[in-house]
Structures are given as C-alpha cells and as structure tokens.
N, C-alpha and C. Protein backbone atom coordinates (compact mmCIF):
# COMPACT_ATOMS: atom_id res chain seq x y z
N UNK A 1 -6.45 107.58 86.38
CA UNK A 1 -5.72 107.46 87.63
C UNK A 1 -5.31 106.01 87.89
N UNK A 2 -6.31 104.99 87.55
CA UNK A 2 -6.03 103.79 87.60
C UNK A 2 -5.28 102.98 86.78
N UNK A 3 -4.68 103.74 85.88
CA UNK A 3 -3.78 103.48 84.89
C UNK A 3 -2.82 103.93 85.32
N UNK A 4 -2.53 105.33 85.97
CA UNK A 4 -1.06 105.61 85.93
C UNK A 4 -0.98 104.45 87.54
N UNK A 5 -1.59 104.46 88.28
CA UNK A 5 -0.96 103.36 89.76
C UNK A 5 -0.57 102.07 89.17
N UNK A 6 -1.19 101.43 88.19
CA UNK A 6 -1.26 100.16 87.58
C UNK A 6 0.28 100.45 86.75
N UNK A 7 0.66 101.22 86.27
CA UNK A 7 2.20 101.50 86.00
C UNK A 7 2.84 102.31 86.48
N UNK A 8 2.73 102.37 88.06
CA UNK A 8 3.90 103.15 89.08
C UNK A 8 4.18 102.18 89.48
N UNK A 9 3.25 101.52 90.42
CA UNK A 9 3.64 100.56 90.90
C UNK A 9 4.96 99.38 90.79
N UNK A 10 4.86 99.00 89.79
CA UNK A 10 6.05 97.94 89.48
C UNK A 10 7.18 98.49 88.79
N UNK A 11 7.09 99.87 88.77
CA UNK A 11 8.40 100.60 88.97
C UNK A 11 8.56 101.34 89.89
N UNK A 12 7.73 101.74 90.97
CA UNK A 12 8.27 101.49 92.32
C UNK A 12 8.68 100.84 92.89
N UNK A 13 8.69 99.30 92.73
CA UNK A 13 9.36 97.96 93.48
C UNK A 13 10.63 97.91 92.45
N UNK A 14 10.44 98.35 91.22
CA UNK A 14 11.63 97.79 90.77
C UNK A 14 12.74 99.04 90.95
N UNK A 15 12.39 99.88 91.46
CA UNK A 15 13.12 101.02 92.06
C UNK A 15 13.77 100.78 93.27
N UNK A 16 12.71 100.77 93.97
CA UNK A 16 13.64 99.96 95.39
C UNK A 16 14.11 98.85 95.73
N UNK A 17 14.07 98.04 94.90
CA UNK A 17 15.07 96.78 94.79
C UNK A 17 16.54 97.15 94.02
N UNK A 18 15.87 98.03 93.26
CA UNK A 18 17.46 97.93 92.11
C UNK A 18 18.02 99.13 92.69
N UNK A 19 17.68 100.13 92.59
CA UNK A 19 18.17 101.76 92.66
C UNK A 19 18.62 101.87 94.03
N UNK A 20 19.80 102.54 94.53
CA UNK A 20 20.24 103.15 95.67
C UNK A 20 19.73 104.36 95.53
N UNK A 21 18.60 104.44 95.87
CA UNK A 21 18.25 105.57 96.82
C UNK A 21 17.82 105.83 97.50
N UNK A 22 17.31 107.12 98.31
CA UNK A 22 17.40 107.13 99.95
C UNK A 22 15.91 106.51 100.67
N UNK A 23 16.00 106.41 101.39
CA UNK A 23 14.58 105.53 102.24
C UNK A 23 13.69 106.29 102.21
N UNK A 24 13.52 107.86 101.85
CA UNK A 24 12.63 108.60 102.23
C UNK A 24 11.93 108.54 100.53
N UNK A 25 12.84 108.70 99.37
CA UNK A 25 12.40 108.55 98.17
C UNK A 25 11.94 107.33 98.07
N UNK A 26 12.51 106.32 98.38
CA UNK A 26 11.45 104.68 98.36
C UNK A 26 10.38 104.53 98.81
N UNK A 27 10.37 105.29 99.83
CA UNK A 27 8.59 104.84 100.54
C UNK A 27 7.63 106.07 99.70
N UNK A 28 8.17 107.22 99.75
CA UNK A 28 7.65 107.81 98.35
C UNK A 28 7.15 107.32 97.48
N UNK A 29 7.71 106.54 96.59
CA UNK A 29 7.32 105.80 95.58
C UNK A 29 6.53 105.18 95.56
N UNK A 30 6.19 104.48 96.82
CA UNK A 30 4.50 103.88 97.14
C UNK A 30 3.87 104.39 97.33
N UNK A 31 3.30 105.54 97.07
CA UNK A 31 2.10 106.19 97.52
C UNK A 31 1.47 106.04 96.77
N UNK A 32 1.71 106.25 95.46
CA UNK A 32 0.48 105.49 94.21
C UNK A 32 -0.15 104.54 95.04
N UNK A 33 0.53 103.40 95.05
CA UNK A 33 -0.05 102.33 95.42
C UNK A 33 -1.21 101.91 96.74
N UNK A 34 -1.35 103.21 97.46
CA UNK A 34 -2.02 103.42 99.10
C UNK A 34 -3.57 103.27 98.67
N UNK A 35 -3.84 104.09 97.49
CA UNK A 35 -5.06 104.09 97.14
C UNK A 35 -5.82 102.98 96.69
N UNK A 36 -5.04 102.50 95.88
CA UNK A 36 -5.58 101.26 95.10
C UNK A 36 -5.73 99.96 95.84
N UNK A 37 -4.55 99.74 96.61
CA UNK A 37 -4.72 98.71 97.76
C UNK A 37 -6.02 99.26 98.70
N UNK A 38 -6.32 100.04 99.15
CA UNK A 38 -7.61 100.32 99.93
C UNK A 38 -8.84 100.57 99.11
N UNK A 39 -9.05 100.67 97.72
CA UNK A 39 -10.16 100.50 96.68
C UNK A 39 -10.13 99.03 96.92
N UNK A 40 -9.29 98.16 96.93
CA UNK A 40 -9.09 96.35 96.90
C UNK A 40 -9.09 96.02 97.99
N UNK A 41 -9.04 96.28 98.70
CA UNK A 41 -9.78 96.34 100.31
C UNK A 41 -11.40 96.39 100.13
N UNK A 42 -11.44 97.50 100.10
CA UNK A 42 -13.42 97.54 100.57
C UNK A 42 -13.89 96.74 99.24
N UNK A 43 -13.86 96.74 97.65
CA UNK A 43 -14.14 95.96 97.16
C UNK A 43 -14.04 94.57 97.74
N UNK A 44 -12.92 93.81 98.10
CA UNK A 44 -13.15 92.68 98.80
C UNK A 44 -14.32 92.92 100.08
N UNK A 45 -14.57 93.52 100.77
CA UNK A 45 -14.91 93.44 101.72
C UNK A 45 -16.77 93.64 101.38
N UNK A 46 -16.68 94.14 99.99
CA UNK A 46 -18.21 94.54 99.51
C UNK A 46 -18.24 93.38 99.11
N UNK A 47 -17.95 92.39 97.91
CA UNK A 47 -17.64 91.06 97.83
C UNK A 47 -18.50 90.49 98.70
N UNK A 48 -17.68 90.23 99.72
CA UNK A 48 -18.01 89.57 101.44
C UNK A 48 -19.38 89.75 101.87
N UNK A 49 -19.64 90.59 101.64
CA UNK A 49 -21.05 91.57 102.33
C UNK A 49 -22.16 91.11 100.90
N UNK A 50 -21.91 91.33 100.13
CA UNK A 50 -22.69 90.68 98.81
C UNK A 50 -23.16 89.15 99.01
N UNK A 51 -21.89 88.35 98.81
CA UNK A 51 -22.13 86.69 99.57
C UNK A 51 -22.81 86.93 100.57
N UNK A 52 -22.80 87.51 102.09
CA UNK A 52 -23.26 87.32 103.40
C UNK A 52 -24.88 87.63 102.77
N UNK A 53 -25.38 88.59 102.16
CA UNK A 53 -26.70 89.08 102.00
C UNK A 53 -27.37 88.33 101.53
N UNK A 54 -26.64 87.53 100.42
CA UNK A 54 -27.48 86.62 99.53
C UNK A 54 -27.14 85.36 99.30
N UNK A 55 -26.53 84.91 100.86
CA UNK A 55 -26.45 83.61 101.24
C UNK A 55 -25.41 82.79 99.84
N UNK A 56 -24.29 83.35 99.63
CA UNK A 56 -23.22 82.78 99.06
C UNK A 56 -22.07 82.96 99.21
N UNK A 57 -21.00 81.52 99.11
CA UNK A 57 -19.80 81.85 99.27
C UNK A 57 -18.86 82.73 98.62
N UNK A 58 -18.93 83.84 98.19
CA UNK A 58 -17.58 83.76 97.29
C UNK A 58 -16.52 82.89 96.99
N UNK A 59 -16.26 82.48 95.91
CA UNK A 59 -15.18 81.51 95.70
C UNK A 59 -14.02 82.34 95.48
N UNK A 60 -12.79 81.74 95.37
CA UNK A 60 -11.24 81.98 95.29
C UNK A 60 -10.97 82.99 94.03
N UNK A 61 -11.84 82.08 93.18
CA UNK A 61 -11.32 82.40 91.64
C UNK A 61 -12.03 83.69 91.23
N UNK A 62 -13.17 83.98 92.72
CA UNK A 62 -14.30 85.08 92.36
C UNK A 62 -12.98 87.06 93.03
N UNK A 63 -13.11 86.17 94.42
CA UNK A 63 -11.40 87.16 94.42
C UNK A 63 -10.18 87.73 93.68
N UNK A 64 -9.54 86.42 92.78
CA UNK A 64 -8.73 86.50 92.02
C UNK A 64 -9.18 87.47 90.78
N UNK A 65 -10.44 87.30 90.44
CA UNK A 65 -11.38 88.37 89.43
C UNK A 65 -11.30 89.99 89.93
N UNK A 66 -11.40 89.96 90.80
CA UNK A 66 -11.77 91.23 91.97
C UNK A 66 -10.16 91.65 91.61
N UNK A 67 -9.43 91.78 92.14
CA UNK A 67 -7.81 91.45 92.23
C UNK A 67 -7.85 91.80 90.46
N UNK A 68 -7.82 91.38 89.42
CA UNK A 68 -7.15 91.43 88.56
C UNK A 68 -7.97 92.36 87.53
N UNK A 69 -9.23 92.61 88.19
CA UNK A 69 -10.09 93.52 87.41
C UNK A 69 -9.57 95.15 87.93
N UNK A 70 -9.35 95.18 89.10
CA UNK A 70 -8.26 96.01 89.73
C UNK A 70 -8.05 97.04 89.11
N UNK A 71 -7.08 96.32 88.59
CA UNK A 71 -5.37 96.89 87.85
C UNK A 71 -6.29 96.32 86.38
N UNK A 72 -7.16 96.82 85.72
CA UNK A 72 -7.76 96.55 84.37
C UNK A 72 -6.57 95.77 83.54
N UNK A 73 -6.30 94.96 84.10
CA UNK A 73 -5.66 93.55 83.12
C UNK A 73 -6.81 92.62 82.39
N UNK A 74 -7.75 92.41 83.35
CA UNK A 74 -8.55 91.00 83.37
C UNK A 74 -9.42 91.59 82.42
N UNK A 75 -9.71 90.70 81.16
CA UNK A 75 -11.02 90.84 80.34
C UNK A 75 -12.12 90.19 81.06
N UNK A 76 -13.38 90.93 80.54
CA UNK A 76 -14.76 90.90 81.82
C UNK A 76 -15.06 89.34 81.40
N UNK A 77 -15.65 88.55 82.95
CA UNK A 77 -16.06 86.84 82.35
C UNK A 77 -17.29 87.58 81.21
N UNK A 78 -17.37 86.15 80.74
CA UNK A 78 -18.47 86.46 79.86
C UNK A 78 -19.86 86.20 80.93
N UNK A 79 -19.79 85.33 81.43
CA UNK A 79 -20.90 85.10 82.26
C UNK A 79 -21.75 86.21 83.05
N UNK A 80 -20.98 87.20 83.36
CA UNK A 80 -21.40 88.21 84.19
C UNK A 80 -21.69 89.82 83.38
N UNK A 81 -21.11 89.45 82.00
CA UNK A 81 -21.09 90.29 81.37
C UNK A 81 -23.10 90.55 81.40
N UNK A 82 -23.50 91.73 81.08
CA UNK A 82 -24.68 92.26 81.07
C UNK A 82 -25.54 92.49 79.81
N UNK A 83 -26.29 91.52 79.18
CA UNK A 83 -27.06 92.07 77.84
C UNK A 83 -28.05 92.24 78.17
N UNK A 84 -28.78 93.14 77.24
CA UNK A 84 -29.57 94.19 76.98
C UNK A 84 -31.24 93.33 76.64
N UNK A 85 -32.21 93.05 77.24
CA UNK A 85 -33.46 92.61 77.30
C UNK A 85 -33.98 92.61 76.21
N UNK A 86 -33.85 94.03 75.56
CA UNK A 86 -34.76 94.45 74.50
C UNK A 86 -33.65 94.37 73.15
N UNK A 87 -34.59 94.29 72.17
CA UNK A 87 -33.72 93.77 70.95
C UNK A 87 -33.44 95.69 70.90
N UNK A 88 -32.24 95.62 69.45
CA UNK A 88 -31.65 97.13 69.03
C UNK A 88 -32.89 97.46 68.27
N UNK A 89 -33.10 98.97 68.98
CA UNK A 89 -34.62 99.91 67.95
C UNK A 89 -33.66 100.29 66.93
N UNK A 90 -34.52 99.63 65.43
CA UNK A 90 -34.21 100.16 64.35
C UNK A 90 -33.84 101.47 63.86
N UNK A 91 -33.40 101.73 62.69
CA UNK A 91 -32.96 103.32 62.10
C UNK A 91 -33.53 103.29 61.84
C-alpha cells in the first residue's frame, strides 16, 4: 500500500498541474495521499512523545529520517540499525 501512495502521489501533482481536468477528478487524485500524510503525522508526533519521555530533543535531521523513511526511499542509519546479542547457532 505504501508503495502504490509513494507512486500516486507525484503523479497526482503532476496531473493537476499539467492535465486539464475537472476539479472533482484532481482532488480525487489525492486521496492516496490522506493516509500517508496522517501515518507522518502521528509518527512525528510519537517522535515528540519519545523525546518528551526520555528527556531528548529530537533533532531536524532525526525528522527528515522520519519523513523519508515514509515513502521507503531512505536506507536505515546504520547507527540505529539493530544487531543481534547472541552470536549465529551453528548447523
């Protein structure tokens, strides 16, 4: 699902910029997009609530992550990436 909004989207804008057609089919065309902007909503807002709990700022660039992890563009930081405690049990 998050794949097909991640490519409606910017052919919905490039629809209603370029294409004459009617106002009711243009705003149509955003509806993909209703969901995902309000998933990027409360994620930001969980963000927020994460910092507030455990006494940190979120930074800019921590948003911009949020935002671009989204729309699965962004490869994961490495920093936050998650390894595994225990070594691999042998065959």
């Amino acid at each position: 699902m998050q794949a097909l909004t991640g490519i409606s989207v910017p052919v919905s804008i490039a629809l209603a910029l370029a294409a004459r057609v009617p106002v009711a089919f243009a705003v149509l065309s955003f509806v993909p997009a209703i969901p995902t902007l309000l998933a990027l909503v409360f994620d930001a807002l969980a963000l927020r609530e994460f910092g507030r709990i455990y006494y940190t700022r979120p930074r800019l660039l921590d948003y911009l992550r949020l935002v671009l992890a989204t729309e699965d563009v962004a490869p994961p930081c490495p920093a936050t990436t998650l390894r595994s405690a225990e070594p691999p049990m042998p065959a």
